[in-house]
N, C-alpha and C. Protein backbone atom coordinates (compact mmCIF):
# COMPACT_ATOMS: atom_id res chain seq x y z
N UNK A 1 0.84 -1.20 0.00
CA UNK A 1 0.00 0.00 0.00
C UNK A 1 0.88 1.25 0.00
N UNK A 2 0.69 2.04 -0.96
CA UNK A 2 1.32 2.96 -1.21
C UNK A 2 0.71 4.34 -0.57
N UNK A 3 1.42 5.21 0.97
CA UNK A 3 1.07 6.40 1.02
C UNK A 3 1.50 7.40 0.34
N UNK A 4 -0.12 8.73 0.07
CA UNK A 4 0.60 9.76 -0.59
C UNK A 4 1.07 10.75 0.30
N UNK A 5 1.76 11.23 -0.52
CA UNK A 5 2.62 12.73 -0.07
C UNK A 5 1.50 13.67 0.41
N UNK A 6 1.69 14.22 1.82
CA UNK A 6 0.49 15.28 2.09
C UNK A 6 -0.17 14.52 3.00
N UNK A 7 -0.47 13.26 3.36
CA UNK A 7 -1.48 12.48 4.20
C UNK A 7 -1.30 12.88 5.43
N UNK A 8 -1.71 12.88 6.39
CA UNK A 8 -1.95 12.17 7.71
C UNK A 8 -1.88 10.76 7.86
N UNK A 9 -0.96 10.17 8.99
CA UNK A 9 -1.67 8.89 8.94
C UNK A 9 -1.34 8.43 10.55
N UNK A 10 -1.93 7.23 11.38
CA UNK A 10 -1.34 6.98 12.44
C UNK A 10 -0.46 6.46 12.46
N UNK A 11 0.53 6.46 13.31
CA UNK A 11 1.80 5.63 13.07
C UNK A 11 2.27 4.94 14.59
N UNK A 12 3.20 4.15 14.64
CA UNK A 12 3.20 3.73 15.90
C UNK A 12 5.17 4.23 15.97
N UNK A 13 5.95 4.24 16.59
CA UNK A 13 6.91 4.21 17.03
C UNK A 13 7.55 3.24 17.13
N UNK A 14 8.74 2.76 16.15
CA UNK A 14 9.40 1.60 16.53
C UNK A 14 10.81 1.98 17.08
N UNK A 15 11.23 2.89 16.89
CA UNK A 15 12.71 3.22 17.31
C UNK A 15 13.26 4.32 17.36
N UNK A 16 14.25 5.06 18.60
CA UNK A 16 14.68 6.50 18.51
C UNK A 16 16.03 6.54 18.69
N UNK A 17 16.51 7.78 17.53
CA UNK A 17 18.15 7.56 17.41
C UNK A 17 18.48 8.91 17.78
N UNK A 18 19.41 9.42 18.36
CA UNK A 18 19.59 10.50 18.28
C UNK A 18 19.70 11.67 17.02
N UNK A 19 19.24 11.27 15.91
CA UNK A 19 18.65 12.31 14.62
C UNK A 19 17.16 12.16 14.25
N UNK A 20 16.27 11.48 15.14
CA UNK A 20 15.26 11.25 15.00
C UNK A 20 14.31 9.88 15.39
N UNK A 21 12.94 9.48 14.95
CA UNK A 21 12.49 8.56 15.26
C UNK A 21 12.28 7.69 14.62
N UNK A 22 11.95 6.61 13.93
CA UNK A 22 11.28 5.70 12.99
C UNK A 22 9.91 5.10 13.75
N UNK A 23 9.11 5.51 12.36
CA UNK A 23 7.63 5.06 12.53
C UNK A 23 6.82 4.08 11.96
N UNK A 24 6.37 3.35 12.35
CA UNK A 24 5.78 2.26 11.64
C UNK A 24 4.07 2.70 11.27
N UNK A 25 4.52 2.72 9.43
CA UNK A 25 3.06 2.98 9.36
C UNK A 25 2.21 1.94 8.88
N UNK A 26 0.64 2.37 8.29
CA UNK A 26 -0.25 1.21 8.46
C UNK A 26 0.31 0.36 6.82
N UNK A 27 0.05 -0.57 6.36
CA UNK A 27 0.89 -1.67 5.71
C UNK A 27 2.36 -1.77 5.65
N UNK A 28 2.57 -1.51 7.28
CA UNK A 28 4.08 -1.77 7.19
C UNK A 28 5.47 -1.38 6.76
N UNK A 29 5.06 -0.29 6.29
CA UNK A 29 6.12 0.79 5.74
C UNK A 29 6.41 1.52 7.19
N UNK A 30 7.66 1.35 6.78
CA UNK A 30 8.07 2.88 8.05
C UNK A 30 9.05 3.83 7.08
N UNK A 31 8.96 4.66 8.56
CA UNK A 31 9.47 6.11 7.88
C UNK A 31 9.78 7.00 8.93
N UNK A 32 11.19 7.64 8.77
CA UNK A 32 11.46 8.57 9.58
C UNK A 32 10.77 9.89 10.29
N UNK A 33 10.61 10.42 11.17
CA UNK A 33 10.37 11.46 11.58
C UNK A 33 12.26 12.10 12.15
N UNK A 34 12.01 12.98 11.31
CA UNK A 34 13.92 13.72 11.78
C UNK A 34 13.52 14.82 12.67
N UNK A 35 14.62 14.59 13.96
CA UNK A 35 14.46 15.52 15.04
C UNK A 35 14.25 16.76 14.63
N UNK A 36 14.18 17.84 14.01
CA UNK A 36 13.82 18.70 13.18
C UNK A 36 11.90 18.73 13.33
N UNK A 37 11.79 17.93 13.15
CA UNK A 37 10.35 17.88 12.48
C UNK A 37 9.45 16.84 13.91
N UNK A 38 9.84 16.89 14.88
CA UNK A 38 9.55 16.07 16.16
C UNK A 38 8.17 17.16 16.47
N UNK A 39 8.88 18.56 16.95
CA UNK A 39 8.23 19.35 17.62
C UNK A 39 8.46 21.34 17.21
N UNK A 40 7.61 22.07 17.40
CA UNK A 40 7.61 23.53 17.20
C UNK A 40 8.98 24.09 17.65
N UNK A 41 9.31 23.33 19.14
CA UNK A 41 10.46 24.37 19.56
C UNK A 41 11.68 23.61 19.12
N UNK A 42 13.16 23.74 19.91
CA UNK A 42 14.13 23.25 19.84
C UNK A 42 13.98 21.92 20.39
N UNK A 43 14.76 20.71 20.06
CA UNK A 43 13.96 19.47 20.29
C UNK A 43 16.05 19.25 20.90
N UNK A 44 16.23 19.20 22.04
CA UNK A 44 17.95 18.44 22.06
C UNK A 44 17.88 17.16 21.93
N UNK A 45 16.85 16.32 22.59
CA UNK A 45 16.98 14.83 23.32
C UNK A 45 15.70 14.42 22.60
N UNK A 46 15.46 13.67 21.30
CA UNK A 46 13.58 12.82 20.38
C UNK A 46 13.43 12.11 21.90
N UNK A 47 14.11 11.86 22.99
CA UNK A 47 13.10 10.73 23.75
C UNK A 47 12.75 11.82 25.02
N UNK A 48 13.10 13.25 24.88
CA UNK A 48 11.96 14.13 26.43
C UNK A 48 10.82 13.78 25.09
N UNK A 49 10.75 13.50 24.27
CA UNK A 49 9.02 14.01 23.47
C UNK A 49 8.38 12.25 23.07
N UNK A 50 9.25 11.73 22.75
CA UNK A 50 8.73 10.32 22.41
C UNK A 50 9.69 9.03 23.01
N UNK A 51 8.69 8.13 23.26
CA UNK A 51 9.42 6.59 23.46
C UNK A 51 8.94 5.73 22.75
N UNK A 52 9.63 5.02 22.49
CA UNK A 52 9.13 3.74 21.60
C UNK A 52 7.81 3.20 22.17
N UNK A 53 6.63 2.93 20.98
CA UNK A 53 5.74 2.38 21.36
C UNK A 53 4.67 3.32 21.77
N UNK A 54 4.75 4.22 21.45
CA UNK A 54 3.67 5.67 21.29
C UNK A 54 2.69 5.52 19.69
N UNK A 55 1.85 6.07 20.12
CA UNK A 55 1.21 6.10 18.67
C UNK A 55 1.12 7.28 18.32
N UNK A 56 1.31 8.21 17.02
CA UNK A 56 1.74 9.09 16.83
C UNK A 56 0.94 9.72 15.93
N UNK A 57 0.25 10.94 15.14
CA UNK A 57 -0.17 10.90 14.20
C UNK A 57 0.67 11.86 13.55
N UNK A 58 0.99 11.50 12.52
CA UNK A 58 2.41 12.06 11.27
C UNK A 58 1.94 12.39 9.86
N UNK A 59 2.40 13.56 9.39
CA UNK A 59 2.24 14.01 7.83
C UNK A 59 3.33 13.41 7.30
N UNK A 60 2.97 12.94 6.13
CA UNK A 60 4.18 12.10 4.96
C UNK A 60 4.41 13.54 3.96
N UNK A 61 5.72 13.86 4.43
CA UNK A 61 6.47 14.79 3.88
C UNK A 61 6.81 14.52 2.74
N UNK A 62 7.64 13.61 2.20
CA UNK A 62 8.42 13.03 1.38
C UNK A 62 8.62 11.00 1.07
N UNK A 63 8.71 11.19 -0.25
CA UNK A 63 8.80 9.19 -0.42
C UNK A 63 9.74 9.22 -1.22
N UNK A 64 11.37 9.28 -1.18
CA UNK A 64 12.36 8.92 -1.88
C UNK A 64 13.08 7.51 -2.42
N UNK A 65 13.23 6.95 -3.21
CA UNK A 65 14.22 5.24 -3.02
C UNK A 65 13.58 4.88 -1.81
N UNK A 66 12.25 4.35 -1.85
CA UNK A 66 11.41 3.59 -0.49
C UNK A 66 11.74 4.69 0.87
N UNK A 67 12.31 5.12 1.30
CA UNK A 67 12.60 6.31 2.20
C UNK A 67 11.53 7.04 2.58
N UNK A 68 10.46 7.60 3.75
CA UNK A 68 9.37 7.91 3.94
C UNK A 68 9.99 9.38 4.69
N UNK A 69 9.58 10.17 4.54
CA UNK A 69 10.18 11.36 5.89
C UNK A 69 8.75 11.49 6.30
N UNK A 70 8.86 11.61 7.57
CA UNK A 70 7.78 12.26 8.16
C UNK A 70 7.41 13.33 8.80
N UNK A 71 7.00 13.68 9.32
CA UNK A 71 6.78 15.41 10.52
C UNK A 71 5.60 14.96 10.98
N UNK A 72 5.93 15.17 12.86
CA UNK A 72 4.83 15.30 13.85
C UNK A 72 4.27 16.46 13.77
N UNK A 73 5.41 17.85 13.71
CA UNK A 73 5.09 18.64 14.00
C UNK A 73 3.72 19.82 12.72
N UNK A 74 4.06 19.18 11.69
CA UNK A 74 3.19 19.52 10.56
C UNK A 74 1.85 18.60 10.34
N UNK A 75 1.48 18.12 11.23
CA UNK A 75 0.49 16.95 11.14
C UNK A 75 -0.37 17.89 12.33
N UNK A 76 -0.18 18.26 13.00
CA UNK A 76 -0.97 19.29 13.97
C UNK A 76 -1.35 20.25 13.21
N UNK A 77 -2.96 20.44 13.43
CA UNK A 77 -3.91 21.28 13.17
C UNK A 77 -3.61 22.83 14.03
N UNK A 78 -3.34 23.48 13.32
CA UNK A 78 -3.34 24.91 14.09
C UNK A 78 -4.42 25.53 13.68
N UNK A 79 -4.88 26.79 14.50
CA UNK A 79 -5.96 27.59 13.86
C UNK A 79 -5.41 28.69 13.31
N UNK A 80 -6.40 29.11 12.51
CA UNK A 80 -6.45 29.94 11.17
C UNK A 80 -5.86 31.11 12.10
N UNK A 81 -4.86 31.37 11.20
CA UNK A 81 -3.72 32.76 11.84
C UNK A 81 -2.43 32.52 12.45
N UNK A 82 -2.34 31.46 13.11
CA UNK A 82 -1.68 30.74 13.86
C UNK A 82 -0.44 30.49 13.36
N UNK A 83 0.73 30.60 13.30
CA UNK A 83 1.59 30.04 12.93
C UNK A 83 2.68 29.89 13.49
N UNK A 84 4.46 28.79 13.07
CA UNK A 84 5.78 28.74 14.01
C UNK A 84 5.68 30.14 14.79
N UNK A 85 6.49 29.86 15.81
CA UNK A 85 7.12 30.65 16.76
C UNK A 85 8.09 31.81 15.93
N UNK A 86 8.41 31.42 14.90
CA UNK A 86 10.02 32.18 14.22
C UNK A 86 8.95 33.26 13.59
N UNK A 87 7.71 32.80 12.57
CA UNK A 87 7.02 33.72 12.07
C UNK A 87 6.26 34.95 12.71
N UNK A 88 5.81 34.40 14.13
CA UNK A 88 5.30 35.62 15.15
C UNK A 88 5.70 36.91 15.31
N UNK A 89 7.69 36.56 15.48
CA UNK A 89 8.63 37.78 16.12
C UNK A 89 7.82 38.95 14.86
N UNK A 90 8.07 40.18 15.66
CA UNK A 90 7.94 41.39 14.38
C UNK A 90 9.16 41.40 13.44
N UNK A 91 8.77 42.07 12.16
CA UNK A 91 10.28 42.13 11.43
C UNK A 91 10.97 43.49 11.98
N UNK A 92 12.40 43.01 11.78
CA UNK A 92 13.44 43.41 12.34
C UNK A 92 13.61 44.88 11.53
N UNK A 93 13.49 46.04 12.17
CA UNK A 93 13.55 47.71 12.32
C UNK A 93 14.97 47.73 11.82
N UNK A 94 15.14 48.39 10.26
CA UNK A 94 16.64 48.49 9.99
C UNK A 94 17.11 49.97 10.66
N UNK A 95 17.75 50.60 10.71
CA UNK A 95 18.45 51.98 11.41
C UNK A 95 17.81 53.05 10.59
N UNK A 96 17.40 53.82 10.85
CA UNK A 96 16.50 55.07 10.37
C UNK A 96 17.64 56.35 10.06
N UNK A 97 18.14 56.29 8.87
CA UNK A 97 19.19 57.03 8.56
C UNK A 97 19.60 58.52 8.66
N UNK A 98 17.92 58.81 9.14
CA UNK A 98 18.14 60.51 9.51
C UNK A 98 18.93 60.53 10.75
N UNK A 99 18.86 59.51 11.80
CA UNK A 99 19.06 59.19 13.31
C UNK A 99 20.47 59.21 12.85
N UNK A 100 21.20 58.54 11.88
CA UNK A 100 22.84 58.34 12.08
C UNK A 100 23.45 59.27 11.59
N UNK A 101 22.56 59.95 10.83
CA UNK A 101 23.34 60.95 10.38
C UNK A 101 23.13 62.15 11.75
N UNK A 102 22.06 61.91 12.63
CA UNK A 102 22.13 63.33 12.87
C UNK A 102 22.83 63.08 14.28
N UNK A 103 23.21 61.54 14.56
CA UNK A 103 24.10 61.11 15.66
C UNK A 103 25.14 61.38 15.43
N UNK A 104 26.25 61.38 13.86
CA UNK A 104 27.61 61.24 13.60
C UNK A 104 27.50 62.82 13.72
N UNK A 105 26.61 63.81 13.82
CA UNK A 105 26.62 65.49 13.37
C UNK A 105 27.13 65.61 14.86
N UNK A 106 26.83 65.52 15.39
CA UNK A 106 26.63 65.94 16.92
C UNK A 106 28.01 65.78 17.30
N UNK A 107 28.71 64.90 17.09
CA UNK A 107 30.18 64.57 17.54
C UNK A 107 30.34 63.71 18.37
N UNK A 108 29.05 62.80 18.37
CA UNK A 108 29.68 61.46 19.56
C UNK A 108 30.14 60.78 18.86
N UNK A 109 30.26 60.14 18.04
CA UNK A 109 30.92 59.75 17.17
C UNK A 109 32.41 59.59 17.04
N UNK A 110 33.52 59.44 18.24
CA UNK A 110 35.28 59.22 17.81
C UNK A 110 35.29 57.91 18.19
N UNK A 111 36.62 57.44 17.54
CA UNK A 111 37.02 56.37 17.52
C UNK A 111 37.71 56.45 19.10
N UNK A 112 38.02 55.84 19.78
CA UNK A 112 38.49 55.68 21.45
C UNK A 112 39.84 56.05 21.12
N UNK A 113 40.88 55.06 20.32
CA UNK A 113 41.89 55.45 19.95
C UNK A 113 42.50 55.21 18.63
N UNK A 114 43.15 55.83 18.07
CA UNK A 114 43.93 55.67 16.80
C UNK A 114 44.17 54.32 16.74
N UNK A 115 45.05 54.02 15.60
CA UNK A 115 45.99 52.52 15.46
C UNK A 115 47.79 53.39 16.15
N UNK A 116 47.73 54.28 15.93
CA UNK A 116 49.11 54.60 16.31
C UNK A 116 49.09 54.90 18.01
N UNK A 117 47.96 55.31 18.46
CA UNK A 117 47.93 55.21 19.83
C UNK A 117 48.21 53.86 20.52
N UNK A 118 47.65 52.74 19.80
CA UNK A 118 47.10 51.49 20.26
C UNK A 118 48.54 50.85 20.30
N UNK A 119 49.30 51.24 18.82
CA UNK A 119 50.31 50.29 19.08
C UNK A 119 51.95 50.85 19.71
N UNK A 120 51.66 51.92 19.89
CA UNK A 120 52.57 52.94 20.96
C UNK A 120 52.33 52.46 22.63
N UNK A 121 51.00 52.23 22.56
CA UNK A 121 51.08 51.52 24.05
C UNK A 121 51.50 50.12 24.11
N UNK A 122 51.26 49.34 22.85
CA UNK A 122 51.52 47.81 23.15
C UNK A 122 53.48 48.02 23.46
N UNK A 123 54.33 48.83 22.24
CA UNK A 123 55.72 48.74 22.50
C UNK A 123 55.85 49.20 23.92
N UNK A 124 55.37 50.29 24.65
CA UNK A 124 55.82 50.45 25.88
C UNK A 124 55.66 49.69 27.04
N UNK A 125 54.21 48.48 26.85
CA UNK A 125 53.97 47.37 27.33
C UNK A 125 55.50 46.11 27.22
N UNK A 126 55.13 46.20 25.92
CA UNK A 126 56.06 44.91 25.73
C UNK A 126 57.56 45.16 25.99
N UNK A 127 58.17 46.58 25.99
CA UNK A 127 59.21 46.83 26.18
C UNK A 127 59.37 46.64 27.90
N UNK A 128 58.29 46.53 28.38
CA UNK A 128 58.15 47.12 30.27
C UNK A 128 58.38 45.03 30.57
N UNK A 129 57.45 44.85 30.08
CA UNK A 129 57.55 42.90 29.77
C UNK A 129 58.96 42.57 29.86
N UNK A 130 59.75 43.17 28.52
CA UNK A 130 60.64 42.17 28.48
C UNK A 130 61.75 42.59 29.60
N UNK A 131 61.80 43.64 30.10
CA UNK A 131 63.05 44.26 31.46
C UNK A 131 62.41 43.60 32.51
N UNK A 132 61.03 43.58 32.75
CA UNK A 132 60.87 42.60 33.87
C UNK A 132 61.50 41.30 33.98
N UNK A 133 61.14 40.47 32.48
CA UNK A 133 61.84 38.94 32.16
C UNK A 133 63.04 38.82 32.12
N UNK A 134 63.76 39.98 32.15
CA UNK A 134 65.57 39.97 31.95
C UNK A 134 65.95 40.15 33.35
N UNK A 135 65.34 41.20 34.54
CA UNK A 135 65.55 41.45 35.35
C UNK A 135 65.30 39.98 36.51
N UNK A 136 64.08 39.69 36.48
CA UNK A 136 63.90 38.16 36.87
C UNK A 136 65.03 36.83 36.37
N UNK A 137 65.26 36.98 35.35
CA UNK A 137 65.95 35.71 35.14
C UNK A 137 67.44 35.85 35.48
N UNK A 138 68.04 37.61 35.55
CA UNK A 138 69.50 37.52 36.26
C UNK A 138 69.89 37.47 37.04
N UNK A 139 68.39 37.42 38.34
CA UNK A 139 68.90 37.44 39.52
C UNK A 139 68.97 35.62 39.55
N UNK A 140 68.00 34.91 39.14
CA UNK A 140 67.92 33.74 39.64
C UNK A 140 69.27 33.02 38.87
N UNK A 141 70.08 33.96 38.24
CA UNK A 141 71.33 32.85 37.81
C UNK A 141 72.35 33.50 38.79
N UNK A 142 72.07 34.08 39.76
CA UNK A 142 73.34 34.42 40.41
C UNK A 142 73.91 35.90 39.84
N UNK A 143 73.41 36.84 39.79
CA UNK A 143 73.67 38.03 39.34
C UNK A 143 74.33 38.28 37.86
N UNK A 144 75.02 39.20 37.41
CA UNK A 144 75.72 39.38 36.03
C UNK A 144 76.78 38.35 35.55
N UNK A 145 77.46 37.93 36.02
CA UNK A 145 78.59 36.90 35.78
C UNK A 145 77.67 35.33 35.06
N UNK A 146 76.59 35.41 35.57
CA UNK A 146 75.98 34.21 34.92
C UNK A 146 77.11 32.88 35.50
N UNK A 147 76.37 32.03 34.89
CA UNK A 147 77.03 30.88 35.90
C UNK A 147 78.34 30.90 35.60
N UNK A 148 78.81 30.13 36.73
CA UNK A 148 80.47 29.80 36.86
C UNK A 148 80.76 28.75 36.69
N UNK A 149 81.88 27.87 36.06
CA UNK A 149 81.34 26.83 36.23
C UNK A 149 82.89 25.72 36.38
């Protein structure tokens, strides 16, 4: 028995892998449900939502080389308006260009420091570094003479 693409159908649960579930549908075909397609939100762990031996009702997504995909989560009836969580958020407010321009006018707008500031402090850093590391390592050989031997 051949299911079509688009159905509903019940399915039972035969097995859960960590990329998803396999479902046994009615004449014996099974077919994946991929963690993806389990549930609405973020899904880490298919067994907080399912265990083997659940009965399930699943939309047949796809029928590739005998291959079934399924989705729990598209097999649920929502009501009219309703839709994912991702589609709800408002769309995203790009920068209102009178605002930057009339922010950069004003003069808040500097950079903290140059590149020549930045790397004028690293040499006086690294120069301060390395007299510490010279100064440390001549005492622990026994002062200027360095070892004797």
């Amino acid at each position: 028995m051949s299911i079509e693409i688009g159905s509903k159908v019940q399915g039972k649960v035969t097995g859960i892998t960590n990329f998803g579930a396999f479902v046994e549908l009615p004449g014996g075909t099974t077919g994946l449900v991929h963690i993806s397609e389990v549930a609405d939100s973020y899904v880490k762990d298919v067994n907080d939502y399912l265990t083997v031996g659940d009965q399930v009702e699943v939309k047949v997504i796809s029928e590739k080389d005998g291959k079934t995909a399924l989705s729990i989560k598209k097999a649920i009836d929502k009501p009219e308006g309703q839709s994912n969580s991702y589609s709800q958020r408002s769309p995203r407010q790009g920068r209102d260009d009178r605002n930057a321009k009339k922010f950069r006018s004003k003069g808040n707008f500097k950079p903290k420091e140059t590149f020549e500031d930045k790397m004028a402090q690293f040499l006086k850093s690294s120069e301060e570094n390395l007299y510490n590391l010279k100064r440390n390592t001549e005492t622990k050989r026994g002062g200027r003479g360095g070892r004797r031997g």
